[in-house]
Protein backbone atom coordinates (compact mmCIF):
# COMPACT_ATOMS: atom_id res chain seq x y z
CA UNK A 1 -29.53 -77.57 -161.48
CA UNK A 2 -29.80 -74.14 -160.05
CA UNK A 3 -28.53 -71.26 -162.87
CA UNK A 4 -27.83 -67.80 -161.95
CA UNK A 5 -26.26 -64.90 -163.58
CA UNK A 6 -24.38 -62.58 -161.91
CA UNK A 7 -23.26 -59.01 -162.72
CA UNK A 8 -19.56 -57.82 -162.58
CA UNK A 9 -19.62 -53.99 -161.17
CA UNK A 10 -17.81 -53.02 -164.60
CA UNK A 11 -21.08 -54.54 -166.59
CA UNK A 12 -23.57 -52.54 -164.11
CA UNK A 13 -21.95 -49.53 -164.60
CA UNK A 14 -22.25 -50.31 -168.46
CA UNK A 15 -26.36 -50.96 -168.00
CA UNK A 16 -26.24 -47.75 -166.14
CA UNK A 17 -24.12 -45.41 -168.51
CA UNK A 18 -26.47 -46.99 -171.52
CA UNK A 19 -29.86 -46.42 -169.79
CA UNK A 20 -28.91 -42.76 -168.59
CA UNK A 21 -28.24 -42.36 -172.28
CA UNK A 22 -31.30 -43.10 -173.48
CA UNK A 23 -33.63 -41.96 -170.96
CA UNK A 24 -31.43 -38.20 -171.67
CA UNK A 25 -31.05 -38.13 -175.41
CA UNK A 26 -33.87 -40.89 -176.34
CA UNK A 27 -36.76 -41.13 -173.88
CA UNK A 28 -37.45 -43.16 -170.55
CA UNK A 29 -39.70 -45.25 -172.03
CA UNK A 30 -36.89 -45.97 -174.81
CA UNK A 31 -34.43 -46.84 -171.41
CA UNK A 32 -36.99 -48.99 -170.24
CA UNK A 33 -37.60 -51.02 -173.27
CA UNK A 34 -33.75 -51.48 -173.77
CA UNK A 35 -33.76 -52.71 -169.71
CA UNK A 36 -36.68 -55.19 -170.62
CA UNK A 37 -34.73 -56.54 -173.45
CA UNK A 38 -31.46 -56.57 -171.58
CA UNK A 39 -33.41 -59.17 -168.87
CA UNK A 40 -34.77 -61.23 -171.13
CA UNK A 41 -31.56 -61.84 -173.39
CA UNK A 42 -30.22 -62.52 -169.40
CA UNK A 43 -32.34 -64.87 -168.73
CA UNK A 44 -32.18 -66.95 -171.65
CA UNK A 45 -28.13 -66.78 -171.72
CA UNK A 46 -28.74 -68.68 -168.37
CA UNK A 47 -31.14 -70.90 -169.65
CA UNK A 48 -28.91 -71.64 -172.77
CA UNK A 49 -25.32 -70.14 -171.22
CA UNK A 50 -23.28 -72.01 -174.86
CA UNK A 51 -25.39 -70.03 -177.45
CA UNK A 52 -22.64 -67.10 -177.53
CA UNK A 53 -20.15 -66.83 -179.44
CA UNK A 54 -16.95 -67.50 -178.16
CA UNK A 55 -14.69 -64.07 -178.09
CA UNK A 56 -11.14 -65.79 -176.46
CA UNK A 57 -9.45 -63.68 -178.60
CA UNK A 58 -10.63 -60.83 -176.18
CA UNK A 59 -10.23 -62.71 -172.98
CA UNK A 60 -10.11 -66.47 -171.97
CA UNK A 61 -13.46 -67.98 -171.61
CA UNK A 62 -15.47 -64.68 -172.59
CA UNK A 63 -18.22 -65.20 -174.93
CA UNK A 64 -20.94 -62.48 -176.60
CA UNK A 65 -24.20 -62.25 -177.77
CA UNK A 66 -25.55 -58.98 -179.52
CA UNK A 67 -29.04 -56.86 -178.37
CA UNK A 68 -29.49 -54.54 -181.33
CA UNK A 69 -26.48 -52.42 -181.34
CA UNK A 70 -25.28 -53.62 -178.18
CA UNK A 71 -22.97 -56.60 -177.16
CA UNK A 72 -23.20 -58.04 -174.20
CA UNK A 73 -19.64 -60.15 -172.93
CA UNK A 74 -19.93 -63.18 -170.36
CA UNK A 75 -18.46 -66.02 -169.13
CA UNK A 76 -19.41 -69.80 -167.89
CA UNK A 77 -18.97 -69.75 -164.43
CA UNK A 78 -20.03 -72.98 -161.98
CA UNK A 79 -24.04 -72.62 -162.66
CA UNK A 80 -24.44 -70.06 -164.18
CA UNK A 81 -22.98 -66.88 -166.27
CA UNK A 82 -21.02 -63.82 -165.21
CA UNK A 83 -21.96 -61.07 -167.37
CA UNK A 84 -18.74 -59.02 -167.59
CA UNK A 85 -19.44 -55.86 -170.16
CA UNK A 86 -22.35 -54.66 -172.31
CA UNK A 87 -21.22 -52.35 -174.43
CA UNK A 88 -21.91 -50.39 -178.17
CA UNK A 89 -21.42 -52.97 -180.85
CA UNK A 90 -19.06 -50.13 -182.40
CA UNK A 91 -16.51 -50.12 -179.70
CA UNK A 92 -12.80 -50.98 -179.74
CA UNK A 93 -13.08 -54.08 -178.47
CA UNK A 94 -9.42 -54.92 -177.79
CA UNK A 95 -8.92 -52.33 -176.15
CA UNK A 96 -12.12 -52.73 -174.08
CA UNK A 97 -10.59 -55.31 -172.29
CA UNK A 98 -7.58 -54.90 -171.87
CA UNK A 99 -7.87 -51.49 -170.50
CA UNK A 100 -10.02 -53.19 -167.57
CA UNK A 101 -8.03 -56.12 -165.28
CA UNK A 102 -11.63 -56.57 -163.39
CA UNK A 103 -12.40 -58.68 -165.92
């Protein structure tokens, strides 16, 4: 079985917005830690895509898993994940998703 996790355009430009953050107010090297980390939760959501919790409350199917103060949202798609936000753990998430129809 062949697993692979893709990355809506929406959850990119999260990454992005998060690691411009850091490397500004915190340091690169901070950026790049939070990067590594971000890979390795990847990887093992698409090793073991169930271990979330489910979130269908916030939109059909989605499920979340945190990285320190960060969430990141996905979904099961046919082998693999779809990683659909990554966001601060202190956001409105209602309104998180349904501001955004990408999703």
């Amino acid at each position: 079985m062949s697993n692979f996790c893709t990355i809506t355009p929406t959850a990119s430009r999260d990454i992005e917005s998060i690691l411009d953050y850091l490397a500004e107010k915190v340091s690169l090297e901070k950026a790049e830690q939070i990067l590594q980390k971000i890979n390795s939760k990847l990887q093992l959501l698409v090793k073991f895509p169930q271990i979330g919790r489910r979130r269908d409350e916030l939109y059909p199917g989605l499920r979340s898993v945190p990285l320190g103060d960060y969430l990141i949202f996905y979904r099961l798609v046919s082998g693999g994940i779809e990683v659909m936000r990554v966001v601060g753990g202190y956001r409105n998430l209602e309104g998180l998703f349904a501001e955004n129809d990408e999703n």
